[in-house]
PDB file of N, CA and C in Angstrom:
ATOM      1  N   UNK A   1      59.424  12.630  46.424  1.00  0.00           N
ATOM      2  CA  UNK A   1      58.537  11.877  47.284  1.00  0.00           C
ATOM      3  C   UNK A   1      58.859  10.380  47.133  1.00  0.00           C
ATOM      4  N   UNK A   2      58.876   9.964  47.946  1.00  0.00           N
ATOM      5  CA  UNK A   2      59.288   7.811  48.162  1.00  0.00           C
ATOM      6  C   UNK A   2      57.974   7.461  48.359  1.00  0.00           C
ATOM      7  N   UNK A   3      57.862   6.345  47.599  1.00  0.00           N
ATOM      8  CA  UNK A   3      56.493   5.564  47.529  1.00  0.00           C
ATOM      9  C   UNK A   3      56.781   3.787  48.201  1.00  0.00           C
ATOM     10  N   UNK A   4      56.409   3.270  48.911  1.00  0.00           N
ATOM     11  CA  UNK A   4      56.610   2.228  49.292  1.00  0.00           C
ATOM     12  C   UNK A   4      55.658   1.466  48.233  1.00  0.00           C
ATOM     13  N   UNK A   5      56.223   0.547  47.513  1.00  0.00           N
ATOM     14  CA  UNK A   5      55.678  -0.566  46.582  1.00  0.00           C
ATOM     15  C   UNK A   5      54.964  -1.493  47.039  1.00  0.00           C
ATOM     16  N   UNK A   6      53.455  -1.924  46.897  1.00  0.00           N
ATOM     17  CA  UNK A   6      52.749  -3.357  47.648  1.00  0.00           C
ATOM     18  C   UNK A   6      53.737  -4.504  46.691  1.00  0.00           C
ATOM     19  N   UNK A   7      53.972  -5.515  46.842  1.00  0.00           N
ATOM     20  CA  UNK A   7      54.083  -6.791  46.469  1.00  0.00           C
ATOM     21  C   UNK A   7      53.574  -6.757  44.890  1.00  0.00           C
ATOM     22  N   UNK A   8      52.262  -6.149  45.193  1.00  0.00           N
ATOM     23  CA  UNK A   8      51.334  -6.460  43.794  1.00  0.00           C
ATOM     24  C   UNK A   8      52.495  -5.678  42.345  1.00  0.00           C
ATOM     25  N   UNK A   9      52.397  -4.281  42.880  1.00  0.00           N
ATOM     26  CA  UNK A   9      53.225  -3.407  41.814  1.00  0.00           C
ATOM     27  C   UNK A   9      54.270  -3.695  41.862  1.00  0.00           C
ATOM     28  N   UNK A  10      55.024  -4.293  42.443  1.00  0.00           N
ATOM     29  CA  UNK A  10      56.568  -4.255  42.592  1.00  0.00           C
ATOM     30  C   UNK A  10      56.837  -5.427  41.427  1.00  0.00           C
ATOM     31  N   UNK A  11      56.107  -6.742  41.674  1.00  0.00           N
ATOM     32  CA  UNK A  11      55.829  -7.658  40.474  1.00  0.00           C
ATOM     33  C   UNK A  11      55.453  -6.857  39.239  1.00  0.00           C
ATOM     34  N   UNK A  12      54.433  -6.147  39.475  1.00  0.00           N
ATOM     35  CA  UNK A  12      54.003  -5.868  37.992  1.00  0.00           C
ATOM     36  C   UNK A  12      54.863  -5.166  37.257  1.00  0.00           C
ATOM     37  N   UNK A  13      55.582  -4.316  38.296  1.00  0.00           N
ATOM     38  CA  UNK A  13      56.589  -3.018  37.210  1.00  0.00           C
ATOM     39  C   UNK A  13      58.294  -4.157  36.999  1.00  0.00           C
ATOM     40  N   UNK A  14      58.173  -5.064  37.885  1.00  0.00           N
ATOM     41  CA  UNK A  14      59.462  -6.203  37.527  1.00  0.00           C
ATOM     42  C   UNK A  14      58.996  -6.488  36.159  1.00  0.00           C
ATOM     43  N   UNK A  15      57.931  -7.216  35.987  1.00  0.00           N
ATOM     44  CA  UNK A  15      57.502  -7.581  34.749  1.00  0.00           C
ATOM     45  C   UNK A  15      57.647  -7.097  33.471  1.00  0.00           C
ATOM     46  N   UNK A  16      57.156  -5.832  33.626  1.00  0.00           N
ATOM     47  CA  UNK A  16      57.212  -4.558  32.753  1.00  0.00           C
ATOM     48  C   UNK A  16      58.406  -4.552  32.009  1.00  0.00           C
ATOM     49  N   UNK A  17      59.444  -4.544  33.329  1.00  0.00           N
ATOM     50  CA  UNK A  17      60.627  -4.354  32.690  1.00  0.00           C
ATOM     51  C   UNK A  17      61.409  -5.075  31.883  1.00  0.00           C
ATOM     52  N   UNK A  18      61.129  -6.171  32.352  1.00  0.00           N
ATOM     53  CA  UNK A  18      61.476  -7.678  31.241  1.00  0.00           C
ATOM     54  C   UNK A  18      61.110  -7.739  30.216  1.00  0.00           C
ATOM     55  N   UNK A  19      59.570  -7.237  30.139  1.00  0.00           N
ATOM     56  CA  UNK A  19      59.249  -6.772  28.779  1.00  0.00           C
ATOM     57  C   UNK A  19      60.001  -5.696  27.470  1.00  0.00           C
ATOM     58  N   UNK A  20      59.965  -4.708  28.232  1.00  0.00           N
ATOM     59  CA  UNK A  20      60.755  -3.629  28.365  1.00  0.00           C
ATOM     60  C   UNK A  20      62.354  -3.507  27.800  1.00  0.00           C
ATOM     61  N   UNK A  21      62.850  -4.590  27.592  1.00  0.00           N
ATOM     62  CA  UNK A  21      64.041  -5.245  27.311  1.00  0.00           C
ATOM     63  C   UNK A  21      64.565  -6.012  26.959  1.00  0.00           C
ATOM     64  N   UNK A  22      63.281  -6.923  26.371  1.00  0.00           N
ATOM     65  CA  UNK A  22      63.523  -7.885  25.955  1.00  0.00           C
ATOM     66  C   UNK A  22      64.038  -8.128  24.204  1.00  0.00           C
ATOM     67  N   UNK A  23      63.960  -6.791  23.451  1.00  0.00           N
ATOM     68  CA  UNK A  23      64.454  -6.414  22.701  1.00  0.00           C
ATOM     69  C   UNK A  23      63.921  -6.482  21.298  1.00  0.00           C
ATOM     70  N   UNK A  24      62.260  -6.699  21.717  1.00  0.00           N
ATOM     71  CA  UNK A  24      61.018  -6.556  20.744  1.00  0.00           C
ATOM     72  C   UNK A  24      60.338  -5.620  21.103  1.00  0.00           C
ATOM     73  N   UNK A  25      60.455  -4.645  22.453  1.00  0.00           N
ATOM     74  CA  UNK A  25      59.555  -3.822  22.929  1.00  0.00           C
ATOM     75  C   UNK A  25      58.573  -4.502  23.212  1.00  0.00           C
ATOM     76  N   UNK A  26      58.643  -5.868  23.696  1.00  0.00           N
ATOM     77  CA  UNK A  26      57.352  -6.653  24.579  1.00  0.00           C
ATOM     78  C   UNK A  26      56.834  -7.188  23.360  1.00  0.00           C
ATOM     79  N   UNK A  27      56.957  -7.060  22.123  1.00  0.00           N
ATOM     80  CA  UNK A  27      55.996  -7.395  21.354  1.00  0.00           C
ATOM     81  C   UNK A  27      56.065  -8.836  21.549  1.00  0.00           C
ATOM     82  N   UNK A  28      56.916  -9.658  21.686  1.00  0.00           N
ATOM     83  CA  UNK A  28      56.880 -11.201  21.971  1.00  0.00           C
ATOM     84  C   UNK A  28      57.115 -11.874  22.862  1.00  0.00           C
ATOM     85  N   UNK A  29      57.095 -10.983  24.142  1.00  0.00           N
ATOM     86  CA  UNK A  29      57.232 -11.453  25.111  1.00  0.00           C
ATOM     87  C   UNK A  29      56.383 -12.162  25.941  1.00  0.00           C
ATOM     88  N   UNK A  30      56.355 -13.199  25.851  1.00  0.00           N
ATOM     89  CA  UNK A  30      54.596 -14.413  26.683  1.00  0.00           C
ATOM     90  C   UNK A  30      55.271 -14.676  27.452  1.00  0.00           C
ATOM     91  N   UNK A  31      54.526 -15.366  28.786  1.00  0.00           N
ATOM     92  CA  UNK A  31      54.666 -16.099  29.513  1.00  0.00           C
ATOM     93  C   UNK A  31      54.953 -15.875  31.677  1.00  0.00           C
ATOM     94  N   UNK A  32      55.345 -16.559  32.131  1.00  0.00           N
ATOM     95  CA  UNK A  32      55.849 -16.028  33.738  1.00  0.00           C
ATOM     96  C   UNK A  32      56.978 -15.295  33.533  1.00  0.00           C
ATOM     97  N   UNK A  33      56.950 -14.499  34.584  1.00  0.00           N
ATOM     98  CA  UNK A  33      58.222 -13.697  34.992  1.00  0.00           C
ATOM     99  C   UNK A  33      58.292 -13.859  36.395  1.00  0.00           C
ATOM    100  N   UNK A  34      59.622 -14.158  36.841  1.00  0.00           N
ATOM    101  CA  UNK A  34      60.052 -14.594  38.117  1.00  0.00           C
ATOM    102  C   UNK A  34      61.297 -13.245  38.517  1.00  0.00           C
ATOM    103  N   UNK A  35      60.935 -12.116  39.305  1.00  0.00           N
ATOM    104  CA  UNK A  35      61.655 -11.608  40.048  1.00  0.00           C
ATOM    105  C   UNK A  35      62.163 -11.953  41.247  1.00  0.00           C
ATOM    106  N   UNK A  36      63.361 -12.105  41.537  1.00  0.00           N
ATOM    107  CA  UNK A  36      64.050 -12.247  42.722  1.00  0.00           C
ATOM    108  C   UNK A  36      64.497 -11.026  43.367  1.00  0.00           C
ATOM    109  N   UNK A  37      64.272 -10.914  44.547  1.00  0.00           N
ATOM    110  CA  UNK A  37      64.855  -9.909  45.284  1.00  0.00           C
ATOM    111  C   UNK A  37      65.561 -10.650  46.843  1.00  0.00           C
ATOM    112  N   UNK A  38      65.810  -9.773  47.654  1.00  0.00           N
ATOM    113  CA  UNK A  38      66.558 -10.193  48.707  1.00  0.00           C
ATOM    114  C   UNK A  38      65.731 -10.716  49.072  1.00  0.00           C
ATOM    115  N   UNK A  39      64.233 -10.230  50.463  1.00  0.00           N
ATOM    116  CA  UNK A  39      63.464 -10.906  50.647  1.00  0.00           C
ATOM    117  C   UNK A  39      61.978 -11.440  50.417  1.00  0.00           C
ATOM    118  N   UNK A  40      61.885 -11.414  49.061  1.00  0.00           N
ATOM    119  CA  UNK A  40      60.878 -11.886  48.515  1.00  0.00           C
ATOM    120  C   UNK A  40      61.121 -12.292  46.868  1.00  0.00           C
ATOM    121  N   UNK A  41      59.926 -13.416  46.314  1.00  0.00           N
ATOM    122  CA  UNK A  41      59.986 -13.818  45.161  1.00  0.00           C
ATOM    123  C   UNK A  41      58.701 -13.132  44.188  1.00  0.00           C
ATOM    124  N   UNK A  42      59.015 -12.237  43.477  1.00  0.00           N
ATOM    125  CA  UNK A  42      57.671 -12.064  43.031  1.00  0.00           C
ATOM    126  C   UNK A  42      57.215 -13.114  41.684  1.00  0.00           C
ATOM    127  N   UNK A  43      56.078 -13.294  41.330  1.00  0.00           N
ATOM    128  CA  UNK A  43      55.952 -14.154  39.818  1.00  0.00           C
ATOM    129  C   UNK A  43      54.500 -13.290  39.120  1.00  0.00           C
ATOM    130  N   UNK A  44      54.903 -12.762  37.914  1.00  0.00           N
ATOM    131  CA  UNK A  44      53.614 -12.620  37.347  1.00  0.00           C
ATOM    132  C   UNK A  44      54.081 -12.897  35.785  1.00  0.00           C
ATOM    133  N   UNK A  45      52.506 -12.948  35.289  1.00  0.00           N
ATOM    134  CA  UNK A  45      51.958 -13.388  34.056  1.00  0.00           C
ATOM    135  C   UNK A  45      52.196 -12.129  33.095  1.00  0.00           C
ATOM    136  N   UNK A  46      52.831 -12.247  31.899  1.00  0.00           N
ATOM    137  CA  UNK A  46      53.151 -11.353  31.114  1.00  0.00           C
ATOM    138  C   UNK A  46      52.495 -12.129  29.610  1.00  0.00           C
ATOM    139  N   UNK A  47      51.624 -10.999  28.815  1.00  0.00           N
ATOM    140  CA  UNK A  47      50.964 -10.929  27.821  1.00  0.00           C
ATOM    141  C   UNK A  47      51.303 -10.446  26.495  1.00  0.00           C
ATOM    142  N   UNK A  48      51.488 -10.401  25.734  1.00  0.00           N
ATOM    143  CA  UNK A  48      51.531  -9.286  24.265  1.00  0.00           C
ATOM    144  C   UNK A  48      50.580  -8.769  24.144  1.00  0.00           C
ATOM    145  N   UNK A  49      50.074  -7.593  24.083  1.00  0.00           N
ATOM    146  CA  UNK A  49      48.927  -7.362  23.095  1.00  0.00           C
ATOM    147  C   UNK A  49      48.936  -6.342  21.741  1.00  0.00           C
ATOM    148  N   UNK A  50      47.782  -6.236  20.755  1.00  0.00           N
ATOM    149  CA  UNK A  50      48.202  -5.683  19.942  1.00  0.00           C
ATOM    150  C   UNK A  50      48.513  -4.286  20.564  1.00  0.00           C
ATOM    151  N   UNK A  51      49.444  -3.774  18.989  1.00  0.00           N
ATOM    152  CA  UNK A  51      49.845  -2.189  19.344  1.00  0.00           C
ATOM    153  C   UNK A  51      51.052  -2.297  19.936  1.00  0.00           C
ATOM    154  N   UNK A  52      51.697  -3.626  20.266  1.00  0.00           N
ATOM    155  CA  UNK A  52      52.956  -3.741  21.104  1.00  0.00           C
ATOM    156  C   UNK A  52      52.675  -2.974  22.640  1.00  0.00           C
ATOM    157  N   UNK A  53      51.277  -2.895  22.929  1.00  0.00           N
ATOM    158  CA  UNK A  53      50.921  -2.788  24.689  1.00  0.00           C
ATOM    159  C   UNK A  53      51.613  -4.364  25.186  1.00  0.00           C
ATOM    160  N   UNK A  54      51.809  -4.461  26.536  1.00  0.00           N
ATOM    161  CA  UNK A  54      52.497  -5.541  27.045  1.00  0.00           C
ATOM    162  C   UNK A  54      51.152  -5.720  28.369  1.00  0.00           C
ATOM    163  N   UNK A  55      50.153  -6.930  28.661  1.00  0.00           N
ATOM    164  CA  UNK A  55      49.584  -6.527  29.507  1.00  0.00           C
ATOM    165  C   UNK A  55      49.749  -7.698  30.840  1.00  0.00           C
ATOM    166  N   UNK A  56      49.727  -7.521  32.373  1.00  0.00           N
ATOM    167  CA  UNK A  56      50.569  -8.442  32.940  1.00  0.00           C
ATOM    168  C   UNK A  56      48.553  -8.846  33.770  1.00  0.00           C
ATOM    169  N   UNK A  57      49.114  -9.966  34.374  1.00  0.00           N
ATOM    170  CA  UNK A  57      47.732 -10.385  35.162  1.00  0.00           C
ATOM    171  C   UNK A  57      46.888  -9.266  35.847  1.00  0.00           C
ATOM    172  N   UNK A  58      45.815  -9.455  35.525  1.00  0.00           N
ATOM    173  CA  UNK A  58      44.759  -8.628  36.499  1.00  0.00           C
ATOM    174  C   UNK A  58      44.594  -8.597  38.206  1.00  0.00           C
ATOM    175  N   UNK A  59      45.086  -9.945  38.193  1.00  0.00           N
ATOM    176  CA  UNK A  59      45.293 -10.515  39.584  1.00  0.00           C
ATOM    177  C   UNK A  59      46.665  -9.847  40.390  1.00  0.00           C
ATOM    178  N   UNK A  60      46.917  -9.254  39.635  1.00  0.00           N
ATOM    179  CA  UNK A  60      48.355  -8.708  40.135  1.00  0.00           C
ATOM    180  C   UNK A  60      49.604 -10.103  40.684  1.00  0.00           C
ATOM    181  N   UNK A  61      50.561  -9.941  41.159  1.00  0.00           N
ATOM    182  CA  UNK A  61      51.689 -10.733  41.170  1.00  0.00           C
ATOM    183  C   UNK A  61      51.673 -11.373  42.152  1.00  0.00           C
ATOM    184  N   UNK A  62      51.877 -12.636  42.179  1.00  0.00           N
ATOM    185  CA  UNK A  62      52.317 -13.721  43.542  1.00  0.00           C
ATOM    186  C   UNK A  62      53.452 -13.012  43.945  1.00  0.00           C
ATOM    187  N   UNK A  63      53.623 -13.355  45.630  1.00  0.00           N
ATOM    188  CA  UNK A  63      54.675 -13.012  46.235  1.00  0.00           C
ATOM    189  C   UNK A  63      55.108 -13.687  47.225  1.00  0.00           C
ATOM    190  N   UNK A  64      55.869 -14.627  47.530  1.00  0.00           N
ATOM    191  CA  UNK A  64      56.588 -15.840  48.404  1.00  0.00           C
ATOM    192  C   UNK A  64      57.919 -14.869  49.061  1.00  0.00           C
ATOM    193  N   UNK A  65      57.824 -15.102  50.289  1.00  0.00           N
ATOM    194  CA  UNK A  65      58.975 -15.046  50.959  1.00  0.00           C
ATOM    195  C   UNK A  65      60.161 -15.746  50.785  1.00  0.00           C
ATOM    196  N   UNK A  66      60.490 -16.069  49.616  1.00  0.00           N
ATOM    197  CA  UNK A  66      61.839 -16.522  49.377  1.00  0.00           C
ATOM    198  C   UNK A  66      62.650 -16.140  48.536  1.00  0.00           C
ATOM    199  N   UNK A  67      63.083 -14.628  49.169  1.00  0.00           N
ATOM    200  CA  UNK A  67      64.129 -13.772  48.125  1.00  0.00           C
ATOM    201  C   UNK A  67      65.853 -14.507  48.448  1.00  0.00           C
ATOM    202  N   UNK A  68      66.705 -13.814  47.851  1.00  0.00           N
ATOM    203  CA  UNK A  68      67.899 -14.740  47.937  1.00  0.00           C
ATOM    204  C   UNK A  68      68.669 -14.712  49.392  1.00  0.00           C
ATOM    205  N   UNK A  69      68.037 -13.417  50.142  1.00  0.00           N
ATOM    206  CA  UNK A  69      68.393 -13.297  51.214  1.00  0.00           C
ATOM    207  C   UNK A  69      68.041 -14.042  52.388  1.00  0.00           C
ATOM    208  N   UNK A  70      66.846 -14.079  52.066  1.00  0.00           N
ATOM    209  CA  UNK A  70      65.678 -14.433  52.863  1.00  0.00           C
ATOM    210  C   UNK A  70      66.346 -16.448  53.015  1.00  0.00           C
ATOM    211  N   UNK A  71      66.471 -16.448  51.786  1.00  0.00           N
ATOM    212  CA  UNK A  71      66.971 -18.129  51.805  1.00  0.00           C
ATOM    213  C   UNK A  71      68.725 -18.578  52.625  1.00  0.00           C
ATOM    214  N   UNK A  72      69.498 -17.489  52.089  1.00  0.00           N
ATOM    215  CA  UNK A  72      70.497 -17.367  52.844  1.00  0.00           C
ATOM    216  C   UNK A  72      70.229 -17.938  54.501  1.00  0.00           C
ATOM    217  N   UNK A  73      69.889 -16.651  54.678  1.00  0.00           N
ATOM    218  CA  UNK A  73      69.432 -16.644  56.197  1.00  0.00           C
ATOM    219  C   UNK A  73      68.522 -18.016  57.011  1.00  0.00           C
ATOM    220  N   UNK A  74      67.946 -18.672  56.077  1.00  0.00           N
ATOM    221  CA  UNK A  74      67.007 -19.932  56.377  1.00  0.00           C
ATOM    222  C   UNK A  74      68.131 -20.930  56.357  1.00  0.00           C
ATOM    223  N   UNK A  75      69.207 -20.903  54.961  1.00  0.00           N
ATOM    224  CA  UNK A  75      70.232 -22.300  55.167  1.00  0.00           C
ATOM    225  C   UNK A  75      71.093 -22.173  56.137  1.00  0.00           C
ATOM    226  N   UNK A  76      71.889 -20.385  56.314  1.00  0.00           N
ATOM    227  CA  UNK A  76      72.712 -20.565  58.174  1.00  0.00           C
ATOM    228  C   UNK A  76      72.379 -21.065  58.940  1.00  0.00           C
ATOM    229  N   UNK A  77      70.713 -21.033  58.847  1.00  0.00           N
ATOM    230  CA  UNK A  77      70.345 -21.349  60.640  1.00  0.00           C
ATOM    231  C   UNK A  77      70.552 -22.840  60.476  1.00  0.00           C
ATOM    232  N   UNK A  78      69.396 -23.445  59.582  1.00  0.00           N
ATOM    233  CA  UNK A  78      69.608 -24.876  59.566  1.00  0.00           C
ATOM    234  C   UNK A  78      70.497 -25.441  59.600  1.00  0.00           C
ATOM    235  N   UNK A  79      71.833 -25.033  59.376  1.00  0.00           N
ATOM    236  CA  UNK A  79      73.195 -25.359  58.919  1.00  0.00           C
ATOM    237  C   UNK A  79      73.962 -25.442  60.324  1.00  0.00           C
ATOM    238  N   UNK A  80      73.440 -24.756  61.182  1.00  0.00           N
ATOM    239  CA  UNK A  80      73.313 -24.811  62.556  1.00  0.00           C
ATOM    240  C   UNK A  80      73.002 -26.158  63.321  1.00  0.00           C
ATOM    241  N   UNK A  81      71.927 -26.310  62.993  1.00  0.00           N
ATOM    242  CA  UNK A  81      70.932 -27.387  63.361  1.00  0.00           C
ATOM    243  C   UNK A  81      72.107 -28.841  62.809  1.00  0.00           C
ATOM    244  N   UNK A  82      72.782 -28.993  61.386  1.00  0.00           N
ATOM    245  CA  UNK A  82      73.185 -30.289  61.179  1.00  0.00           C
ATOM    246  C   UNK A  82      72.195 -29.918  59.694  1.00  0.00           C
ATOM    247  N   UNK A  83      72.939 -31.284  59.253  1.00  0.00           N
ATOM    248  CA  UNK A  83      72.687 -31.508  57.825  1.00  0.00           C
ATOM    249  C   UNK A  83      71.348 -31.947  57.310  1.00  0.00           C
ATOM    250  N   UNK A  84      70.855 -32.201  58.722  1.00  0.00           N
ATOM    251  CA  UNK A  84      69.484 -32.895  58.397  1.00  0.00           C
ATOM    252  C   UNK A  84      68.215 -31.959  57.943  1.00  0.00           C
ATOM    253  N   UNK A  85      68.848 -30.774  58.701  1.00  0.00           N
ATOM    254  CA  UNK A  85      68.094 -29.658  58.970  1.00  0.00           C
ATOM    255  C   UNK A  85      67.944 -28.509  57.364  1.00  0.00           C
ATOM    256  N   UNK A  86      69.191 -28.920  56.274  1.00  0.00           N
ATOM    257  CA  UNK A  86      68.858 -28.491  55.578  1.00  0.00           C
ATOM    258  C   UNK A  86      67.950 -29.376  53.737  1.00  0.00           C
ATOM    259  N   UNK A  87      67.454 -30.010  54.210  1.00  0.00           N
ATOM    260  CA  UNK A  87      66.697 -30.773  53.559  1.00  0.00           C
ATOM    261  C   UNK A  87      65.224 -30.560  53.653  1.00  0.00           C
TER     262      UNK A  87
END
C-alpha cells in the first residue's frame, strides 16, 4: 500500500532519521533539522530525551517551497528575464 506523506510527517520522519544516524542513537542530537528535497524545504526541531527516545516538535515541521528543484526552476526563468531578475 503507498501512503502519500503531509509536509508535517515527511519533516518529522526526515528528522528522525538524522537522529537515527547520527551515531549516538539520537542520544545527543539537539537542535533544527533542515531537509531538502526537490520541491520543498522541510525544518523541524529535534530533542533528546531520556531513555535515548529522540522527540521532534509537537507543532510538526515547517515547510517552504524551496526544494533544490523548485529553486532551479525559479533561477532559469529569471535568468531569462536578465541579471536583474536574479537578485
Amino acid at each position: 500500500m503507498i501512503r502519500v506523506l503531509s509536509k508535517q510527517e515527511e519533516g518529522r520522519l526526515g528528522a528522525l532519521g538524522v537522529a537515527s544516524n547520527s551515531g549516538s542513537g539520537g542520544r545527543t542530537v539537539k537542535g533544527l533539522v533542515m531537509e531538502l528535497g526537490g520541491g520543498s524545504v522541510q525544518l523541524m526541531w529535534v530533542v533528546p530525551r531520556a531513555g535515548g527516545v529522540v522527540s521532534t516538535c509537537s507543532q510538526g515541521a515547517l515547510s517552504f517551497p524551496y526544494g533544490a528543484a523548485a529553486l532551479k526552476s525559479r533561477l532559469e526563468r529569471g535568468g531569462k528575464k536578465g541579471k536583474q531578475a536574479e537578485r
